[in-house]
Protein backbone atom coordinates (compact mmCIF):
# COMPACT_ATOMS: atom_id res chain seq x y z
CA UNK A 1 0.00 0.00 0.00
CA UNK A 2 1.24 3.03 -1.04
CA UNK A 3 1.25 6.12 0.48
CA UNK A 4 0.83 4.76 4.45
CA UNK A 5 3.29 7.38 6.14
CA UNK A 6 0.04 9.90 4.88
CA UNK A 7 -2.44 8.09 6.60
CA UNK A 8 -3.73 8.47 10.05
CA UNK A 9 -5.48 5.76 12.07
CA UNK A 10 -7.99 5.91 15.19
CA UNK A 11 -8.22 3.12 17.56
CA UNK A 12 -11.65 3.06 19.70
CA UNK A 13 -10.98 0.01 21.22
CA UNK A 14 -12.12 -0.19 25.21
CA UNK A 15 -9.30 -3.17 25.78
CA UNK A 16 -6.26 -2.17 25.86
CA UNK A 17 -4.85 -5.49 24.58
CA UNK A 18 -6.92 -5.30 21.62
CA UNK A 19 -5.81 -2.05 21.06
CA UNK A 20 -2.17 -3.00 21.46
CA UNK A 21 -2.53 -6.08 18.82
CA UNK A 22 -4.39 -3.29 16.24
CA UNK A 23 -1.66 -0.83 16.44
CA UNK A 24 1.15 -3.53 16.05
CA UNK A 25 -0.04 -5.19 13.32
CA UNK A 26 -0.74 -1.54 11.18
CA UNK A 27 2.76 -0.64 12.52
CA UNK A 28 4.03 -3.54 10.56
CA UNK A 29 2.40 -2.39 7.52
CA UNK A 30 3.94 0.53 7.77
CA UNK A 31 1.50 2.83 9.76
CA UNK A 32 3.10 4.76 11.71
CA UNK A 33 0.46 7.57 12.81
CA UNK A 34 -2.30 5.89 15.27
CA UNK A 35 -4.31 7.57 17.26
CA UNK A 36 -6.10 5.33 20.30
CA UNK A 37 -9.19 5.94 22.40
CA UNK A 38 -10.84 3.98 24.91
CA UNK A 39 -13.77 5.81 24.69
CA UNK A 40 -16.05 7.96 22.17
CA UNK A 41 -15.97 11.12 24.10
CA UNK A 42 -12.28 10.75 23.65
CA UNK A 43 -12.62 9.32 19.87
CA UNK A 44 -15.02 12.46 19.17
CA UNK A 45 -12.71 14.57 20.17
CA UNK A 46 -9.24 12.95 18.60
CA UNK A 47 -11.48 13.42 15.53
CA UNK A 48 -12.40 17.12 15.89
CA UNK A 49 -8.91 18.07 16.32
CA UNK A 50 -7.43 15.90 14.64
CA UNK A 51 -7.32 14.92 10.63
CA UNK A 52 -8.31 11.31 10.92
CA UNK A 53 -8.01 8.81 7.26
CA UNK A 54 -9.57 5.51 8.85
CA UNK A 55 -11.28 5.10 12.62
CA UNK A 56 -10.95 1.23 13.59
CA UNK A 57 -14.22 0.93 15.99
CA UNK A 58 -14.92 -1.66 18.50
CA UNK A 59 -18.74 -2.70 17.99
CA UNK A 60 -19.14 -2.96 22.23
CA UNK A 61 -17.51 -0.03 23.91
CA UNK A 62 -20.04 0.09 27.02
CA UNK A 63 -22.26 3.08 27.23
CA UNK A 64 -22.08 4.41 23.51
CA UNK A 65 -21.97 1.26 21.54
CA UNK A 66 -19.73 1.31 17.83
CA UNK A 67 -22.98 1.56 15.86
CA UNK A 68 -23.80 4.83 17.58
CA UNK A 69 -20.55 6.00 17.61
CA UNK A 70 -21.00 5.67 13.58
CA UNK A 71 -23.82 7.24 13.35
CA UNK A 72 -22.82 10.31 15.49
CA UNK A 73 -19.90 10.26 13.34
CA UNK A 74 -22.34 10.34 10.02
CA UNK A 75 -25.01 12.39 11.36
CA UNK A 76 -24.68 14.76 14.08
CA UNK A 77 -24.56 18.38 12.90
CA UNK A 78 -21.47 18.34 14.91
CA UNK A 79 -19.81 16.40 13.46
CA UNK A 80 -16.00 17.02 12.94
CA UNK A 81 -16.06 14.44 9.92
CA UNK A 82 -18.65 12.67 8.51
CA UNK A 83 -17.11 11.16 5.47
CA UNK A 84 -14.57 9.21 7.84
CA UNK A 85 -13.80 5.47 6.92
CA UNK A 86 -14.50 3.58 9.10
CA UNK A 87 -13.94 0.13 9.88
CA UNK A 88 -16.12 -1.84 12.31
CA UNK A 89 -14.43 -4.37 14.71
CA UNK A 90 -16.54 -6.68 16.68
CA UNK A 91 -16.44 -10.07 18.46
CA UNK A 92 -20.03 -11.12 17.12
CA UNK A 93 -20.05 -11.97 13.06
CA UNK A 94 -23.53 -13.22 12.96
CA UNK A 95 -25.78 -11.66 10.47
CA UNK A 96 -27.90 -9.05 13.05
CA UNK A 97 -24.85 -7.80 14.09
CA UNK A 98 -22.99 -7.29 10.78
CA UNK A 99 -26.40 -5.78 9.48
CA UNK A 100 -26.23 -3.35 12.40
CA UNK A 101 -22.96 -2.09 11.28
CA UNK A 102 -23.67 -1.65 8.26
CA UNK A 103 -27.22 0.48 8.95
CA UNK A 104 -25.02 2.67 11.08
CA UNK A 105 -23.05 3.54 8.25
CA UNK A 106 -19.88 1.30 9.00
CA UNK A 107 -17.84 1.30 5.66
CA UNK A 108 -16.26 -2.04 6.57
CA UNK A 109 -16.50 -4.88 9.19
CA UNK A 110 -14.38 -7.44 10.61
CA UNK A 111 -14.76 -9.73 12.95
CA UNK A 112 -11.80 -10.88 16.16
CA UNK A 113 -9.55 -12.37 16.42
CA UNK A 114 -8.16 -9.80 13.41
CA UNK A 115 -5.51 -11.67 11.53
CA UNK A 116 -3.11 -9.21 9.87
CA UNK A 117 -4.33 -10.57 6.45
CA UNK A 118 -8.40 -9.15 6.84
CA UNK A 119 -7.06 -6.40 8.38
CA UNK A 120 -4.41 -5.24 4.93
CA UNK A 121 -7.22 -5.97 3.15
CA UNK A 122 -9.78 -3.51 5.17
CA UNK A 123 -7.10 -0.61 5.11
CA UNK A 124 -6.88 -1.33 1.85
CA UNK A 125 -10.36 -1.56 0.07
CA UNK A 126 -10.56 1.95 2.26
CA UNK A 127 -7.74 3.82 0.85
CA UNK A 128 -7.70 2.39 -2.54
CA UNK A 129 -11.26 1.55 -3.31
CA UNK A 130 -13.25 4.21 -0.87
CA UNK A 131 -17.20 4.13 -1.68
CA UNK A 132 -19.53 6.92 -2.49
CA UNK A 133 -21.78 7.93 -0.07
CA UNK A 134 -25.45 7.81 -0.31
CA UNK A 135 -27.66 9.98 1.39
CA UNK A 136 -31.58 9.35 2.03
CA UNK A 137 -33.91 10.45 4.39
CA UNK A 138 -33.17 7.43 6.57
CA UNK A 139 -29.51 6.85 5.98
CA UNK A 140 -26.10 8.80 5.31
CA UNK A 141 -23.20 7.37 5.11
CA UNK A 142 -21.12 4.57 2.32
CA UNK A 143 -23.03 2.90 -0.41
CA UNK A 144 -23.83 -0.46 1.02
CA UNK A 145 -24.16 -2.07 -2.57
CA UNK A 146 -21.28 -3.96 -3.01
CA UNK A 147 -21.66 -3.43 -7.13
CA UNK A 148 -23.86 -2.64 -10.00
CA UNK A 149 -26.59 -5.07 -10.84
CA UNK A 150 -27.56 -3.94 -14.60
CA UNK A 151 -30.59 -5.88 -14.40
CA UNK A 152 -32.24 -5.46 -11.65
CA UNK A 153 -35.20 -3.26 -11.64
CA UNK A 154 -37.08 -3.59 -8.67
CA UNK A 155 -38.28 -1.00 -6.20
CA UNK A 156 -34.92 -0.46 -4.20
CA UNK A 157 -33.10 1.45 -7.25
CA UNK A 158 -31.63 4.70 -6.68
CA UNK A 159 -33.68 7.55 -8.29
CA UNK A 160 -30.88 8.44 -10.42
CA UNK A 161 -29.98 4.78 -11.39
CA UNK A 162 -31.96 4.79 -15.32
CA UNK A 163 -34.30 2.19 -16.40
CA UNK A 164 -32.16 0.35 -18.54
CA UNK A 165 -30.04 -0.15 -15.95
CA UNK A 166 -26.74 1.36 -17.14
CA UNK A 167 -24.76 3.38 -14.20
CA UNK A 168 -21.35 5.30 -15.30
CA UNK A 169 -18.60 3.92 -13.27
CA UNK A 170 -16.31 6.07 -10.92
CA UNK A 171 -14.50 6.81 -13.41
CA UNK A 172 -17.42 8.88 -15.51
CA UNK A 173 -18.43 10.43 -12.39
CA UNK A 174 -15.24 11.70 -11.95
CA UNK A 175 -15.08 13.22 -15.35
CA UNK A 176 -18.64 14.36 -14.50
CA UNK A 177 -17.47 17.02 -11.70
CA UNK A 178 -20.86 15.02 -9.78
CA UNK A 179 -19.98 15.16 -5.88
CA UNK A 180 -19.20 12.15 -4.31
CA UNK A 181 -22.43 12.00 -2.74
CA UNK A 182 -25.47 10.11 -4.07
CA UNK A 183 -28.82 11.45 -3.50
CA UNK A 184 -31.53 9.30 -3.02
């Protein structure tokens, strides 16, 4: 990954030797600015003052959970930056809980133990391959479609998806000077 001396990392893990295993293994892939917080009060406010790339965020942090930590993050008027990646990191990978992530606007999830592996490729889909964001009147935060389904018509389709089911790529949007924001 190119480019990792740039990028700055937030830890909200609540255990400290999670924390510790996080920060070595990005330190081994070169990371070399991480931020940690045990808490979201602190996490909030490493974030305000702060210019934070990625936020690592443990799913059970006590009081404020990781899903409402996201969605203060996406949402509140607040906010310090609502366009953060974020990656969610959780104990629990069954389906309610990996659904919860994602409604909160997670832009990634993984689930412990972390092996250095899932966690390259996290950092990685996030730097290299960020994803629009999408905003509705129930939802901010990354697209949650994975890709383009040309065929598929039904009633979920984005307003400005066309009915024969071309979409430009990134690429076109680019080129378009469109924001990086879908309305929808």
């Amino acid at each position: 990954m190119a480019g990792l001396d740039k990028v700055t990392i937030l830890v909200l893990e609540d255990n400290s030797h999670m924390a510790l295993i996080l920060r070595e293994i990005m330190r081994g892939f070169g990371l070399r600015d991480i931020r940690e917080a045990r808490d979201v009060a602190t996490a909030f406010e490493i974030i305000k003052d702060n210019h934070v790339d990625i936020a690592l965020v443990d799913q059970n942090l006590g009081d404020l959970d990781g899903n409402e930590f996201v969605q203060l993050i996406r949402t509140a008027d607040d906010s310090p930056n609502p366009y953060i990646q974020i990656i969610m990191v959780t104990a629990h990978g069954d389906r309610k809980t990996v659904m919860e992530a994602i409604r909160s606007g997670a832009n990634e999830f993984m689930v412990k133990p972390v092996t250095p592996l899932d966690l390259y490729e996290k950092l990685t889909a996030c730097i290299e391959r960020p994803r629009q964001f999408v905003r509705t009147g129930s939802y901010f935060g990354p697209d949650r479609r994975r890709r383009r389904d040309p065929v598929y018509k039904g009633p979920w389709r984005r307003k400005d998806d066309p009915e024969d089911g071309y979409a430009p790529d990134e690429d076109e949007l680019a080129k378009s000077g469109r924001p990086n924001v879908i309305e929808g």
